[in-house]
PDB file of N, CA and C in Angstrom:
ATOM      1  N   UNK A   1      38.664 146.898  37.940  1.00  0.00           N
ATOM      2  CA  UNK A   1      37.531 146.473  37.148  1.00  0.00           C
ATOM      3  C   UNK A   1      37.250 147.542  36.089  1.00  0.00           C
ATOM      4  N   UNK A   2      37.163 147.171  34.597  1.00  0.00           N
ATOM      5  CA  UNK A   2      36.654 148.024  33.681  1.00  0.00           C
ATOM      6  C   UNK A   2      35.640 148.382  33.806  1.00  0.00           C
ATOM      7  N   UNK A   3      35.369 149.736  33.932  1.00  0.00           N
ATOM      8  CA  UNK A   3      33.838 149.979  33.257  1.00  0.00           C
ATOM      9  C   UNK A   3      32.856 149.467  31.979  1.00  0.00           C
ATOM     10  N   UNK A   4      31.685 149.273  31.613  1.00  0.00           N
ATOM     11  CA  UNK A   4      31.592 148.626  30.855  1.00  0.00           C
ATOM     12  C   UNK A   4      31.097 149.330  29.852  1.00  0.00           C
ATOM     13  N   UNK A   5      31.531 148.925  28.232  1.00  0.00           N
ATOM     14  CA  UNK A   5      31.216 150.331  27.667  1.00  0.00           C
ATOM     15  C   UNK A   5      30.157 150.106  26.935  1.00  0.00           C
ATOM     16  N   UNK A   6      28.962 149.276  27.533  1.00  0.00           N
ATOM     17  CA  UNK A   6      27.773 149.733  27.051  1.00  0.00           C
ATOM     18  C   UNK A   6      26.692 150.362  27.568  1.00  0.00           C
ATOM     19  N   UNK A   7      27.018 150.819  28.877  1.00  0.00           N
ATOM     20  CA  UNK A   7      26.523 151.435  30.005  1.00  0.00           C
ATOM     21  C   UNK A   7      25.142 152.309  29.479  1.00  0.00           C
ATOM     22  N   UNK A   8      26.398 153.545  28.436  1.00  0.00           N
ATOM     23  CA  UNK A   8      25.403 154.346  28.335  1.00  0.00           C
ATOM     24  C   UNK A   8      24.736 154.113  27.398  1.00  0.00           C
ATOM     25  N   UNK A   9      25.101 152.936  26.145  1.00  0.00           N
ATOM     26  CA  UNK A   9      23.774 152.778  25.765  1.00  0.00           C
ATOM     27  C   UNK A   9      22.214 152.138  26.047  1.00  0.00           C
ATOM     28  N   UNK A  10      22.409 151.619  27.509  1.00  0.00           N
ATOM     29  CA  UNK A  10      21.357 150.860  27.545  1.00  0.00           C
ATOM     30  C   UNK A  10      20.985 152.598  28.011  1.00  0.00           C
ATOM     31  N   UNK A  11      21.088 153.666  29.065  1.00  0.00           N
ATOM     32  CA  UNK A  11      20.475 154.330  29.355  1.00  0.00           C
ATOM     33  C   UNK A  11      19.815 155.020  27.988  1.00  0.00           C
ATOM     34  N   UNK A  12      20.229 155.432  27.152  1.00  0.00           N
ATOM     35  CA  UNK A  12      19.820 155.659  25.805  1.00  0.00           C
ATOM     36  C   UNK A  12      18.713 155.179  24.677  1.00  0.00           C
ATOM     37  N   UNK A  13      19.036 153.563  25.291  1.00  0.00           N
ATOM     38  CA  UNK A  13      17.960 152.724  24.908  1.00  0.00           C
ATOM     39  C   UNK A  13      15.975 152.709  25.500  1.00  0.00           C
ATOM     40  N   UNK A  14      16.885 153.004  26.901  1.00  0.00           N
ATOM     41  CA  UNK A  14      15.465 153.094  27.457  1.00  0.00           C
ATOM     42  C   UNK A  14      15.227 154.377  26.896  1.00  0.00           C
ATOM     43  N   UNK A  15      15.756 155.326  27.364  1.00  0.00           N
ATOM     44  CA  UNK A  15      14.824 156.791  26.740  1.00  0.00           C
ATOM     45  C   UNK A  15      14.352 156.584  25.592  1.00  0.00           C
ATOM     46  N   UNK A  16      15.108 155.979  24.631  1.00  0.00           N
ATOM     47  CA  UNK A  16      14.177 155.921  23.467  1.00  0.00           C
ATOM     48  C   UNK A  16      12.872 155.017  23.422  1.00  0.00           C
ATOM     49  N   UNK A  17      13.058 153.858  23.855  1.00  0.00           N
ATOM     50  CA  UNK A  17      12.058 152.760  23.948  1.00  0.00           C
ATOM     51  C   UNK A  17      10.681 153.707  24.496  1.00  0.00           C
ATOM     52  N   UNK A  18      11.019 154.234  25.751  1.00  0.00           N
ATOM     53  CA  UNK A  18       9.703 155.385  26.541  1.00  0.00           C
ATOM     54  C   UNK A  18       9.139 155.789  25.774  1.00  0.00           C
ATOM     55  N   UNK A  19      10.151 156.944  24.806  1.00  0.00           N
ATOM     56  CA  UNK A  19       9.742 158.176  23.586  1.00  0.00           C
ATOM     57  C   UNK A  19       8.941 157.038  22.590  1.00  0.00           C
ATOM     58  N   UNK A  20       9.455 156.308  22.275  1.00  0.00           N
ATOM     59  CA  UNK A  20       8.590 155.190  21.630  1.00  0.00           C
ATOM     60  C   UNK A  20       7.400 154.738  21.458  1.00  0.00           C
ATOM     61  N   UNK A  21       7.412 154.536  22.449  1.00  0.00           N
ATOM     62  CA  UNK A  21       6.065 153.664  23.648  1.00  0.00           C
ATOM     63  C   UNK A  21       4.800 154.507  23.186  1.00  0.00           C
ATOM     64  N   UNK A  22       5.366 155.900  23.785  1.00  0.00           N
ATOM     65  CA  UNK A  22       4.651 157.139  24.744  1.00  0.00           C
ATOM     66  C   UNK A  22       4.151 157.559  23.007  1.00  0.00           C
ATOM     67  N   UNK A  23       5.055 157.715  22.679  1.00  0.00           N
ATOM     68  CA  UNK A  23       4.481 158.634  21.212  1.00  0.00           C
ATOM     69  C   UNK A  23       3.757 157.755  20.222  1.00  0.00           C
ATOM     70  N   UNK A  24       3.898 156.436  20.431  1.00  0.00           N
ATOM     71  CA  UNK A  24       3.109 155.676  19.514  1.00  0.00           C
ATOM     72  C   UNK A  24       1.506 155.117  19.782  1.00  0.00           C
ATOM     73  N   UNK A  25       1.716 155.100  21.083  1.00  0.00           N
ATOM     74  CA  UNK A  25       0.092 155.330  21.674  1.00  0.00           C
ATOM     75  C   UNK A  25      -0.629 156.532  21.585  1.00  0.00           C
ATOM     76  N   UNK A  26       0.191 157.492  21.681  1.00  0.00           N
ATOM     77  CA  UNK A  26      -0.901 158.306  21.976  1.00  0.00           C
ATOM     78  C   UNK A  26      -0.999 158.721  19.923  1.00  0.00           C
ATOM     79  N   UNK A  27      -0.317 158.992  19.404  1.00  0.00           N
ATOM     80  CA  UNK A  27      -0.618 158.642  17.704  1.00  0.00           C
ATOM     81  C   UNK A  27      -1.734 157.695  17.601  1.00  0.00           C
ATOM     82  N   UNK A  28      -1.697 156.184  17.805  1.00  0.00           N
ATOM     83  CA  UNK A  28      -2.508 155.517  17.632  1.00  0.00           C
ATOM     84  C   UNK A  28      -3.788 155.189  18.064  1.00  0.00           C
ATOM     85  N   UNK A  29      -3.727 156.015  19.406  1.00  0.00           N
ATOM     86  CA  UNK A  29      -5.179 156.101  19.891  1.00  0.00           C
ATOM     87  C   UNK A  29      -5.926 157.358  19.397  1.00  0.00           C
ATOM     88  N   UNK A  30      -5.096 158.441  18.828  1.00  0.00           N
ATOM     89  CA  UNK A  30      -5.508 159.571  17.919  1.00  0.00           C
ATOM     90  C   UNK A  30      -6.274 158.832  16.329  1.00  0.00           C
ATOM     91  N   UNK A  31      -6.039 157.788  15.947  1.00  0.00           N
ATOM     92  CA  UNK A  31      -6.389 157.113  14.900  1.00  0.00           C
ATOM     93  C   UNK A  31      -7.942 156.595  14.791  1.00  0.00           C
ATOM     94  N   UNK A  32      -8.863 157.217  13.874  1.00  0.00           N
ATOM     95  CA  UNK A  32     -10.253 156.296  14.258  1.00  0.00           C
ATOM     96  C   UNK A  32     -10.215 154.958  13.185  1.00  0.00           C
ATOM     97  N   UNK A  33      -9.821 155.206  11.675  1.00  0.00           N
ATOM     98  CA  UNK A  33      -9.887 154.411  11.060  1.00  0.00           C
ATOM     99  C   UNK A  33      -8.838 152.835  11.205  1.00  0.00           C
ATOM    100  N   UNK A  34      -9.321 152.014  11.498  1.00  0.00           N
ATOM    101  CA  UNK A  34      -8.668 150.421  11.741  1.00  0.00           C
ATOM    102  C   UNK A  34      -7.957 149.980  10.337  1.00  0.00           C
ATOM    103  N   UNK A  35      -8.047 150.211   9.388  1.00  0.00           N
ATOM    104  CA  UNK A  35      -6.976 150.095   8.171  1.00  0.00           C
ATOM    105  C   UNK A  35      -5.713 151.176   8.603  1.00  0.00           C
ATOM    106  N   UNK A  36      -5.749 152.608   8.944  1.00  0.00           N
ATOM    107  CA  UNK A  36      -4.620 153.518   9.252  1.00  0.00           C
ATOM    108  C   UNK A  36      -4.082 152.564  10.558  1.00  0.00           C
ATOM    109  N   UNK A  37      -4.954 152.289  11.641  1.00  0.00           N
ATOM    110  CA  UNK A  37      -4.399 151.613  12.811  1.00  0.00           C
ATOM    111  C   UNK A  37      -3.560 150.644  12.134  1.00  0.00           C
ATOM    112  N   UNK A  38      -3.753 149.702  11.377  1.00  0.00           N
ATOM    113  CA  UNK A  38      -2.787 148.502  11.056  1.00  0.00           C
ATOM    114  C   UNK A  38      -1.835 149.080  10.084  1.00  0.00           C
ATOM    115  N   UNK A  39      -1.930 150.037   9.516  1.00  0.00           N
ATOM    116  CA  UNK A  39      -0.725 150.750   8.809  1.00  0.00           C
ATOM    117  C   UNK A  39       0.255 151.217   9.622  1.00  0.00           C
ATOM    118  N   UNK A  40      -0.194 152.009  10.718  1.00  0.00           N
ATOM    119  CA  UNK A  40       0.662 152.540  11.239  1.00  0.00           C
ATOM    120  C   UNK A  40       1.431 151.562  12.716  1.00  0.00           C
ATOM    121  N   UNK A  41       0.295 150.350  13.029  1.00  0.00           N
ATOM    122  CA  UNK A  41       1.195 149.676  13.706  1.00  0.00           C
ATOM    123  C   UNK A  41       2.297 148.507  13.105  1.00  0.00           C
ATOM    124  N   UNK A  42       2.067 148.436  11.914  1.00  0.00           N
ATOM    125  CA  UNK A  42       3.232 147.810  11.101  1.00  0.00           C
ATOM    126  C   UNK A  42       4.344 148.242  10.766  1.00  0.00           C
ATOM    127  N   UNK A  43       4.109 149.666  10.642  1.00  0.00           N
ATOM    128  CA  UNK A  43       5.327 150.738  10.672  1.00  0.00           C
ATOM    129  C   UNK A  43       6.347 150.823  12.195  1.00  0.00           C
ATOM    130  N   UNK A  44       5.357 150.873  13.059  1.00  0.00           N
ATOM    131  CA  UNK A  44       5.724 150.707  13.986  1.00  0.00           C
ATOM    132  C   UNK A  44       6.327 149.347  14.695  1.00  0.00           C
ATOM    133  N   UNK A  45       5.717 148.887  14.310  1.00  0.00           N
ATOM    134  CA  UNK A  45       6.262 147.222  14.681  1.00  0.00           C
ATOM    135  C   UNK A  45       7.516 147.104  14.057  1.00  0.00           C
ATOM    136  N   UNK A  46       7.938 147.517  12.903  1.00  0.00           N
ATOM    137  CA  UNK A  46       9.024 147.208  11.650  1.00  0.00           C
ATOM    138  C   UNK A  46      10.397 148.590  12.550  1.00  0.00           C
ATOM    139  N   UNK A  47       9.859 149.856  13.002  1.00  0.00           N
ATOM    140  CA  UNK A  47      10.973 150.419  13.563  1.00  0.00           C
ATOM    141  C   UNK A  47      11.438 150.301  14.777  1.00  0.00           C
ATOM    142  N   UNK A  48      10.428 149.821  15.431  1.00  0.00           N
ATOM    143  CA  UNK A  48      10.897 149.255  17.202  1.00  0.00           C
ATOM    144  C   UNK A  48      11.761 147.741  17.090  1.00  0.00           C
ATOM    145  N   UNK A  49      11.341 146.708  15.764  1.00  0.00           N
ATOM    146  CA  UNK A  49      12.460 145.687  15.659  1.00  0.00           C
ATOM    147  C   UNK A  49      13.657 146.193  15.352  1.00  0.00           C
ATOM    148  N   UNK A  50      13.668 147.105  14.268  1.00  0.00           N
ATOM    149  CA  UNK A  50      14.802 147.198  13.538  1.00  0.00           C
ATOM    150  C   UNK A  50      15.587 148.195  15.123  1.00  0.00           C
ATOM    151  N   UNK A  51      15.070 148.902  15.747  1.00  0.00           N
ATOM    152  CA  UNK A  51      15.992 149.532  16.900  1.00  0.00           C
ATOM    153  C   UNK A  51      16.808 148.360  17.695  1.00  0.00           C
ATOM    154  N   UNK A  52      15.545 147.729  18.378  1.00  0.00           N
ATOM    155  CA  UNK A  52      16.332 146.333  19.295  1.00  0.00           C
ATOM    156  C   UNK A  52      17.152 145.397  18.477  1.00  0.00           C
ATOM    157  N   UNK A  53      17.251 144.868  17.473  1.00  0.00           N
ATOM    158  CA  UNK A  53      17.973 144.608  16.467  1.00  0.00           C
ATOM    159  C   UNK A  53      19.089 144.982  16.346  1.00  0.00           C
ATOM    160  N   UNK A  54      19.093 146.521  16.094  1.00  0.00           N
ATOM    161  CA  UNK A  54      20.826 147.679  16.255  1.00  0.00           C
ATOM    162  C   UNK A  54      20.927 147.473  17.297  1.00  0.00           C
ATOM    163  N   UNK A  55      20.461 147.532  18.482  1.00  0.00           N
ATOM    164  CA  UNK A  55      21.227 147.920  19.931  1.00  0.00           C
ATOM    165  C   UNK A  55      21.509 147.259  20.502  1.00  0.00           C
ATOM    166  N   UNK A  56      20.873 145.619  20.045  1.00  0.00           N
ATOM    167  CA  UNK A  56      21.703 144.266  20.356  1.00  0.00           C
ATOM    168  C   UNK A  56      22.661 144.208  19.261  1.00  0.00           C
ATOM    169  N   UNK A  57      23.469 144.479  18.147  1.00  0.00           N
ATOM    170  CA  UNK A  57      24.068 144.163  17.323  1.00  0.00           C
ATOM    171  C   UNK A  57      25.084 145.107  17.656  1.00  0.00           C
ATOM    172  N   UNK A  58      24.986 146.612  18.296  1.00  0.00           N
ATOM    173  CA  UNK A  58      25.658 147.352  18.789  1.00  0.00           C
ATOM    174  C   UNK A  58      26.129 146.805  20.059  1.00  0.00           C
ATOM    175  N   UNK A  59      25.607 146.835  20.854  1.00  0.00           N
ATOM    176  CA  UNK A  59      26.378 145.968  22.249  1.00  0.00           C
ATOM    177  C   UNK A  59      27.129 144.538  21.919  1.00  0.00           C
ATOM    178  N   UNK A  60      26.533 143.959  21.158  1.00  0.00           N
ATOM    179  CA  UNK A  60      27.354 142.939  21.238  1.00  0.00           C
ATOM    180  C   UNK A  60      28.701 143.004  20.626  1.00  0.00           C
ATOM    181  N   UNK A  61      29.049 144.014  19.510  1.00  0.00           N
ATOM    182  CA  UNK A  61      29.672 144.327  19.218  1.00  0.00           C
ATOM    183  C   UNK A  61      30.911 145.304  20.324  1.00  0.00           C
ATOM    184  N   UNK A  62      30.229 146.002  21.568  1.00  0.00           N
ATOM    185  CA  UNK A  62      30.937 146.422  22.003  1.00  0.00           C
ATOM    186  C   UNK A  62      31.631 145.865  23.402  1.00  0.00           C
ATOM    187  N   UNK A  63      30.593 144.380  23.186  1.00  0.00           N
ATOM    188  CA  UNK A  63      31.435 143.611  24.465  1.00  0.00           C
ATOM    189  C   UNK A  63      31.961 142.085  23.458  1.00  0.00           C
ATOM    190  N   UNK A  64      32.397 143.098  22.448  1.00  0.00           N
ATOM    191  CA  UNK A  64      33.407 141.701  21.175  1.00  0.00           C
ATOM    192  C   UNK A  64      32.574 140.212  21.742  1.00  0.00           C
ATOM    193  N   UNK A  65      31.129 140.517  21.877  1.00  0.00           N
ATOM    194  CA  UNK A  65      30.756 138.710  21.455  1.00  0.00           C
ATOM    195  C   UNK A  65      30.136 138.889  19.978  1.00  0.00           C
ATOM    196  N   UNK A  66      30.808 138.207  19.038  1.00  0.00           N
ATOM    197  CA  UNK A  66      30.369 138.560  17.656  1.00  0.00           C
ATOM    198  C   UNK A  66      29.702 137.225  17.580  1.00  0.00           C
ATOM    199  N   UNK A  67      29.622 136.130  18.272  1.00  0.00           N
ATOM    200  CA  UNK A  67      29.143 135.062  16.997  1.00  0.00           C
ATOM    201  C   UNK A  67      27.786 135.190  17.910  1.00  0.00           C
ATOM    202  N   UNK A  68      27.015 135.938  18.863  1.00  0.00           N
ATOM    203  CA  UNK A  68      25.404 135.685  19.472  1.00  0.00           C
ATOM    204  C   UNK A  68      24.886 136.537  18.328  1.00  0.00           C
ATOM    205  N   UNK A  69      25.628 137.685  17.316  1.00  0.00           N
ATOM    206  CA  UNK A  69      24.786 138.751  16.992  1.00  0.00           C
ATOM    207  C   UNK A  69      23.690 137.808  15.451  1.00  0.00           C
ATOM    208  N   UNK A  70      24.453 137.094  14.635  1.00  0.00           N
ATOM    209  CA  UNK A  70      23.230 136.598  14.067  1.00  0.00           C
ATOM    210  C   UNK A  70      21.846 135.799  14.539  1.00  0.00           C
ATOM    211  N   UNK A  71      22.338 135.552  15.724  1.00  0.00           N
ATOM    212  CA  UNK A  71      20.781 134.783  16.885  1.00  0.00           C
ATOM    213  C   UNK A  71      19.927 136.274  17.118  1.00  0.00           C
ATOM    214  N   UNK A  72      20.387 137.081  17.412  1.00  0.00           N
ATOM    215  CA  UNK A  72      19.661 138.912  17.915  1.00  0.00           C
ATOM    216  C   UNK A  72      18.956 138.727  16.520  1.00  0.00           C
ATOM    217  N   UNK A  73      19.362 138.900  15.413  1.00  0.00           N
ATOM    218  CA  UNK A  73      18.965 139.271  14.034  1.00  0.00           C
ATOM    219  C   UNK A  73      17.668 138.455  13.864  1.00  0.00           C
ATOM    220  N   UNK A  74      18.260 136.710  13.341  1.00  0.00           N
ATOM    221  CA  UNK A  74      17.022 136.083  13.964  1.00  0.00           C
ATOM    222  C   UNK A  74      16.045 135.921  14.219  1.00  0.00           C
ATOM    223  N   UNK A  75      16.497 135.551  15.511  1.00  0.00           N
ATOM    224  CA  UNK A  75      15.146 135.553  16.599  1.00  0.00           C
ATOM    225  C   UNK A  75      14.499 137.160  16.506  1.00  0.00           C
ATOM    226  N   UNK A  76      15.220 138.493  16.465  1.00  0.00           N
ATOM    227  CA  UNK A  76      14.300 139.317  16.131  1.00  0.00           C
ATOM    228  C   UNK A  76      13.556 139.818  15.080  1.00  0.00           C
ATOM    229  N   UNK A  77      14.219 138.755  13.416  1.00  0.00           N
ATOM    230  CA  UNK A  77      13.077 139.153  12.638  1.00  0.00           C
ATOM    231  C   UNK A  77      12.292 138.193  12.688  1.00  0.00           C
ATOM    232  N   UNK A  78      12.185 137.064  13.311  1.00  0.00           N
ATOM    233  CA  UNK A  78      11.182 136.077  13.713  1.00  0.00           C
ATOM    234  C   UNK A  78      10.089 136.867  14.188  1.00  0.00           C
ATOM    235  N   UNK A  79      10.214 137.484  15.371  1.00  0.00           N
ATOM    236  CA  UNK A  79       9.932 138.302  16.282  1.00  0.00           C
ATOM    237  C   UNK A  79       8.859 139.386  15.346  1.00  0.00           C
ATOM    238  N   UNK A  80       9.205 139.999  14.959  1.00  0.00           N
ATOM    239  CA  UNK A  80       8.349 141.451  14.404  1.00  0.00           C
ATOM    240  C   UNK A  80       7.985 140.502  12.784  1.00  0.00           C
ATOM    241  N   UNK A  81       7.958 139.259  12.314  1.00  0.00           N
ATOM    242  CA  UNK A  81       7.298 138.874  11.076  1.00  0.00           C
ATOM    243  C   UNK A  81       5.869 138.487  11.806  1.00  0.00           C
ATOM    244  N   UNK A  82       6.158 137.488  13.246  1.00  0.00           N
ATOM    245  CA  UNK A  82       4.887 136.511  13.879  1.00  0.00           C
ATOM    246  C   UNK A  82       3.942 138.101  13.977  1.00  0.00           C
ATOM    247  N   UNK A  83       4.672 139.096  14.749  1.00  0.00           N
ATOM    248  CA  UNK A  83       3.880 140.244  15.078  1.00  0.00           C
ATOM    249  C   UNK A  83       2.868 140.958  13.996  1.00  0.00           C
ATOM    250  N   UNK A  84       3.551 141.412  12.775  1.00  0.00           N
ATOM    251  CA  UNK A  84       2.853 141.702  12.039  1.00  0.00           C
ATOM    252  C   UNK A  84       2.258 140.956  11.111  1.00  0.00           C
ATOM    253  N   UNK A  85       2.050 139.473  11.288  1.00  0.00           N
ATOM    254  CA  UNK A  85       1.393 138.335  10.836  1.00  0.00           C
ATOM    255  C   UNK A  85      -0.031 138.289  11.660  1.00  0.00           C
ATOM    256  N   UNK A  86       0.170 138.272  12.894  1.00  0.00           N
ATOM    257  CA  UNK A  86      -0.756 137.893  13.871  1.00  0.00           C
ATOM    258  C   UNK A  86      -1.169 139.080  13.980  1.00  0.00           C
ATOM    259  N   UNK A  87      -1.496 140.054  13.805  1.00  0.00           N
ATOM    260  CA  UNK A  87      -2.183 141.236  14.673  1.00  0.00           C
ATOM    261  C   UNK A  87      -3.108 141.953  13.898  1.00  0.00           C
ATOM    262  N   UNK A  88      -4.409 142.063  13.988  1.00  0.00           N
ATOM    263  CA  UNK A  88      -5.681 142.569  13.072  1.00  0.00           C
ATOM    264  C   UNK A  88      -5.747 143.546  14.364  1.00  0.00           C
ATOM    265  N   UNK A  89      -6.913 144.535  13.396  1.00  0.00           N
ATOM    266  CA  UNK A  89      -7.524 145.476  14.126  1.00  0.00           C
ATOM    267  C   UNK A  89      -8.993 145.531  13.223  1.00  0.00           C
ATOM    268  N   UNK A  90      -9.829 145.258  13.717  1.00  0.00           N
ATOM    269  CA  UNK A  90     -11.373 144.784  13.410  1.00  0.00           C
ATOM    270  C   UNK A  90     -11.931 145.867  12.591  1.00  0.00           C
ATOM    271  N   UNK A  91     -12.335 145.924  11.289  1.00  0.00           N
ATOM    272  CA  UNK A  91     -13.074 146.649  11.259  1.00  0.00           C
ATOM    273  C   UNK A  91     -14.814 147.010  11.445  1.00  0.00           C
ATOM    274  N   UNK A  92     -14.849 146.239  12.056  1.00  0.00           N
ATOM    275  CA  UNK A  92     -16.482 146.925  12.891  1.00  0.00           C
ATOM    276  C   UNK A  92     -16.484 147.309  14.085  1.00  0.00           C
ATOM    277  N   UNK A  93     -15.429 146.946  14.844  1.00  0.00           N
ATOM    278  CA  UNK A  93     -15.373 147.309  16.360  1.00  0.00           C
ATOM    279  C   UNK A  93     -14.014 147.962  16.998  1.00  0.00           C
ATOM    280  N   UNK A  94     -12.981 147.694  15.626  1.00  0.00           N
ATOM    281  CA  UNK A  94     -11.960 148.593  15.759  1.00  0.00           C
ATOM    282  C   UNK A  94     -10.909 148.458  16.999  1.00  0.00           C
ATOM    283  N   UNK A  95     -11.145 147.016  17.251  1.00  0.00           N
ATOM    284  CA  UNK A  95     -10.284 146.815  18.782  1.00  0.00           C
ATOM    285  C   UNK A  95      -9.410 145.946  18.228  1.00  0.00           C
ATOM    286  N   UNK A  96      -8.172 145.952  18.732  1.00  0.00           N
ATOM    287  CA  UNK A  96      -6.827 144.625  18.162  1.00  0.00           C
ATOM    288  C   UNK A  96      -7.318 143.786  18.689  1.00  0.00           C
ATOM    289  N   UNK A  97      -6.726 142.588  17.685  1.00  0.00           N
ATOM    290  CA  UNK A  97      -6.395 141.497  18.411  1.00  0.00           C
ATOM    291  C   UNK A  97      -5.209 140.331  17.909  1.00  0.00           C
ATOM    292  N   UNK A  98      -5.177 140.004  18.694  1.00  0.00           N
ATOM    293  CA  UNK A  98      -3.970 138.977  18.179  1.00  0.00           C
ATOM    294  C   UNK A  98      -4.235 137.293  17.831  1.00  0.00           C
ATOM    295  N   UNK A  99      -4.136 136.822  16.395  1.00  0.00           N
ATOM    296  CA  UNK A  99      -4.228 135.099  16.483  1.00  0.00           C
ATOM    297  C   UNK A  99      -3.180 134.636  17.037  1.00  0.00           C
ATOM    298  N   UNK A 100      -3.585 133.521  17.624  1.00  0.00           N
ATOM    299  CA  UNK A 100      -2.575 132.726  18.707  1.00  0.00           C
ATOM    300  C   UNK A 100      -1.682 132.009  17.736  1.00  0.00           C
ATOM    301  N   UNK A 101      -2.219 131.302  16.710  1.00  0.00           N
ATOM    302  CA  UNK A 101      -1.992 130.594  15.689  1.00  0.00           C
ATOM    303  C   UNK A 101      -1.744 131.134  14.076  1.00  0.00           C
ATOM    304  N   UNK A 102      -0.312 131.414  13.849  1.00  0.00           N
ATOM    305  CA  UNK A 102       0.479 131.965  12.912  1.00  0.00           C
ATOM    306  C   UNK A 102      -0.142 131.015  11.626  1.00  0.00           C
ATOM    307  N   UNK A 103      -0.563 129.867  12.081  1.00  0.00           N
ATOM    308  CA  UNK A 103      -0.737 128.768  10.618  1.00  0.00           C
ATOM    309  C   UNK A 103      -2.127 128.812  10.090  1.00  0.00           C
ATOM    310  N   UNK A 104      -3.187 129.458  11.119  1.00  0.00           N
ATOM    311  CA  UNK A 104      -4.725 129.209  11.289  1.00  0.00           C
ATOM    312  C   UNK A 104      -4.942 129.455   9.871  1.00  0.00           C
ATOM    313  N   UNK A 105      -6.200 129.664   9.297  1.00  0.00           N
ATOM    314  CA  UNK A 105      -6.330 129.914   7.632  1.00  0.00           C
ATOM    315  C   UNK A 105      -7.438 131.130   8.123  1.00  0.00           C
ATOM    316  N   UNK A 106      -8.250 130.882   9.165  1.00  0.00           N
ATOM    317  CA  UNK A 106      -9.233 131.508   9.104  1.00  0.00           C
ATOM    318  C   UNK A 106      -9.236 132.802  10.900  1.00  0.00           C
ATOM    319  N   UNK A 107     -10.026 133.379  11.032  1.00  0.00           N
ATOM    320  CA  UNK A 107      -9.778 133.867  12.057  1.00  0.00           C
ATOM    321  C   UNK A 107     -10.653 135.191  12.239  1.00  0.00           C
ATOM    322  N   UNK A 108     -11.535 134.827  13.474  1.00  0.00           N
ATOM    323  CA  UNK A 108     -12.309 135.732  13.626  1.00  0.00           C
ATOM    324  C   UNK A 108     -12.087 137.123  14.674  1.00  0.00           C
ATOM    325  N   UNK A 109     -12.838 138.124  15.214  1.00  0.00           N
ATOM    326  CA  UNK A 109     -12.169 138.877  15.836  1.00  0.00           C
ATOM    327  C   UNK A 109     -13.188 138.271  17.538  1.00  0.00           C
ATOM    328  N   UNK A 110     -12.399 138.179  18.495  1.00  0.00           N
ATOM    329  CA  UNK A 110     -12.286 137.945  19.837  1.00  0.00           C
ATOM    330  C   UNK A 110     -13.447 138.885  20.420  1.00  0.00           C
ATOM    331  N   UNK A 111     -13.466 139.673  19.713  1.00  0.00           N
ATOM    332  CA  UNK A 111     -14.641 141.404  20.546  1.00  0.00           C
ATOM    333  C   UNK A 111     -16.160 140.917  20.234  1.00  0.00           C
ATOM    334  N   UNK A 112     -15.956 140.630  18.757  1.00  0.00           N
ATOM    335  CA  UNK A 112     -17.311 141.293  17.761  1.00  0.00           C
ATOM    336  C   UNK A 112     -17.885 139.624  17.085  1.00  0.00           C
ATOM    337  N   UNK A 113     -17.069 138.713  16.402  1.00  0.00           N
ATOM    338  CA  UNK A 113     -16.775 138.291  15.986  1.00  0.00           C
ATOM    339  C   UNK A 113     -17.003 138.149  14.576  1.00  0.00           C
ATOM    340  N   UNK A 114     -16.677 139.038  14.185  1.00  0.00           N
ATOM    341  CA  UNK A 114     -16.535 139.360  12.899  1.00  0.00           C
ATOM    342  C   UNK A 114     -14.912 139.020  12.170  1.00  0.00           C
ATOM    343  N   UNK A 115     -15.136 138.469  10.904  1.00  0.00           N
ATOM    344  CA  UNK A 115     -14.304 137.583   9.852  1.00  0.00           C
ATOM    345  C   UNK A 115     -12.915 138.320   9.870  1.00  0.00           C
ATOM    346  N   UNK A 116     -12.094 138.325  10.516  1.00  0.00           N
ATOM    347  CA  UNK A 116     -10.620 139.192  10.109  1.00  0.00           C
ATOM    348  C   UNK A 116      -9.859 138.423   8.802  1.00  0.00           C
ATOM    349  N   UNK A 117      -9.497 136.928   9.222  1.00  0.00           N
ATOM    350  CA  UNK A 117      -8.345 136.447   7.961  1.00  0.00           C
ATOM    351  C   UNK A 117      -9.434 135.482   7.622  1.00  0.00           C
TER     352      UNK A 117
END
């Protein structure tokens, strides 16, 4: 039986995903202003796709299935557009939230209810 040679990147993957995680919370809970919060979680949203993105486009590449990798692409810029479509951070109460509804026109915040879109 071959070993499989994407082994070590999933271990790689996770460490980074953690370092990720770990460093982007605690940045963002360092944040008071809710305009920097949605700056910096769009940034963030845009480099955690574009990683899972490579590391499915990298594996798939290294277990030669080439025709799933434009579905990864895809479905993951589907993925991080709905995200940074849907996701306010209030400015009077400064708490996220997410619309359920990508099409809504209008949209208030869930906490406070104060006017987001």
């Amino acid at each position: 039986m071959n070993p499989d040679p994407a082994a070590p990147i999933f271990i790689v993957y996770i460490v980074i995903w953690i370092a990720l995680a770990i460093g982007s919370t605690v940045h963002l809970r360092s944040l008071r202003n809710p305009k920097d919060k949605k700056k910096w979680v769009d940034r963030y949203t845009l480099i955690v796709g574009a990683f899972v993105i490579g590391t499915m486009c990298i594996i798939s590449i290294l277990w030669e299935n080439y025709t799933i990798m434009p579905l990864f692409v895809i479905f993951g810029a589907v993925i991080v557009f709905l995200n940074l479509r849907c996701s306010f951070y209030c400015d009077s109460c400064s708490k996220r939230s997410r619309m359920q509804n990508p099409f809504a026109s209008t949209f208030h915040c869930p906490h406070c209810g104060h006017k987001l879109k």
